[in-house]
Protein backbone atom coordinates (compact mmCIF):
# COMPACT_ATOMS: atom_id res chain seq x y z
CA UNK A 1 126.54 74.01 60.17
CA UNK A 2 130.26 74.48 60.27
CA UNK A 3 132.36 76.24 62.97
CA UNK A 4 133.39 78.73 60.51
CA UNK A 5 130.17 79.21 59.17
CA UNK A 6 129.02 80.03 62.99
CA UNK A 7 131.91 82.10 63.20
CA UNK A 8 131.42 84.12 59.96
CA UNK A 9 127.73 85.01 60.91
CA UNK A 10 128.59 85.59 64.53
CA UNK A 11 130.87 88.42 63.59
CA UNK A 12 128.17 89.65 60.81
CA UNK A 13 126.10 89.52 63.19
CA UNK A 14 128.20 92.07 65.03
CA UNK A 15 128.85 93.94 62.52
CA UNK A 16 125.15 94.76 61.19
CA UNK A 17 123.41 94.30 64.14
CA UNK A 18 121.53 91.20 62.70
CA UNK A 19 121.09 88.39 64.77
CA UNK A 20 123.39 85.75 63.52
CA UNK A 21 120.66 83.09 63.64
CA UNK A 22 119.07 85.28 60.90
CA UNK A 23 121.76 85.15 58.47
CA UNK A 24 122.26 82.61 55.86
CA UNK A 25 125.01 81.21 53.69
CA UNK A 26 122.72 82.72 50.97
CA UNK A 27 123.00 86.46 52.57
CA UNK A 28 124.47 88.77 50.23
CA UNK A 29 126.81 91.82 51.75
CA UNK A 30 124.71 94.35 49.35
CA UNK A 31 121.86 93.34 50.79
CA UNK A 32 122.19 93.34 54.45
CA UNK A 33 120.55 96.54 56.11
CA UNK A 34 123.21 99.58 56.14
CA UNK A 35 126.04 97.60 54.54
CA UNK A 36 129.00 99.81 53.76
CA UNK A 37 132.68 99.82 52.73
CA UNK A 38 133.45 100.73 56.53
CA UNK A 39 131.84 97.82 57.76
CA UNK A 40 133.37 95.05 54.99
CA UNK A 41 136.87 96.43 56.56
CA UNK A 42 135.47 95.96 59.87
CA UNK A 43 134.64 92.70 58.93
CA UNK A 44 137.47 91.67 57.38
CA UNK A 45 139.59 92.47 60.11
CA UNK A 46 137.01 90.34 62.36
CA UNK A 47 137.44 87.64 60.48
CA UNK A 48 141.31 87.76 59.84
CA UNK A 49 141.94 87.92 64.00
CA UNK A 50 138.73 85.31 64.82
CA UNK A 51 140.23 82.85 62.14
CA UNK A 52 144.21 83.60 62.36
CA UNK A 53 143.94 84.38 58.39
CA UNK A 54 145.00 86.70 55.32
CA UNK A 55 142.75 87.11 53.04
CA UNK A 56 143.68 88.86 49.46
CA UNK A 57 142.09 92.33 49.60
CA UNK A 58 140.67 92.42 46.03
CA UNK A 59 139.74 88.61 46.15
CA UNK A 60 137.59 89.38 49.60
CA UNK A 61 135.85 92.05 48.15
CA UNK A 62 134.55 90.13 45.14
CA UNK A 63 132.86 87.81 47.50
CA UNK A 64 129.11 88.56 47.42
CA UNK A 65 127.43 86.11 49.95
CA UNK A 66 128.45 84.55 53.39
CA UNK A 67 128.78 81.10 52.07
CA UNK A 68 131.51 82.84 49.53
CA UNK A 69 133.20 84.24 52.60
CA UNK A 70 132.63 80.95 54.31
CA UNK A 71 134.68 78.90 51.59
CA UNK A 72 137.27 81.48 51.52
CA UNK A 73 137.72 81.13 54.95
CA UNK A 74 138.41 77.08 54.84
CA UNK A 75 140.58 77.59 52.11
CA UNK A 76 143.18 79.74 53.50
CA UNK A 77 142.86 77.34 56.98
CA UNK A 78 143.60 74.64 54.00
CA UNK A 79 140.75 72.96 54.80
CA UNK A 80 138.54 71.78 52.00
């Protein structure tokens, strides 16, 4: 498991309430108990101060799954 894998599901995690442990590269956003607009924002801002990253609004919101997220992540780190 990668650090920012970890990372992504640790703040998930804090954003859903779901244990990190529980959630999987697999995890769709739509699927995740009470998912909302409110808390992809949340999220996003999460991840862009965890990570030190900008990610393109409409480019994060097409992402559908963690392990989407995940490789977004690495990409704008530049890491493959």
């Amino acid at each position: 498991m990668s650090e920012v894998f970890t990372g992504v599901a640790d703040l998930v995690g804090q954003v859903t309430d779901l244990p990190p442990e529980d959630i999987s590269a697999e995890a769709r956003f739509d699927a995740l108990a009470n998912w909302t607009s409110y808390d992809a924002l949340r999220l996003l801002t999460g991840i862009e101060q965890h990570f030190a990253v900008r990610l393109d609004l409409q480019e994060y919101f097409a992402i559908k799954d963690v392990g989407g997220l995940v490789t977004a992540i690495a990409a704008a780190q530049g890491k493959p």
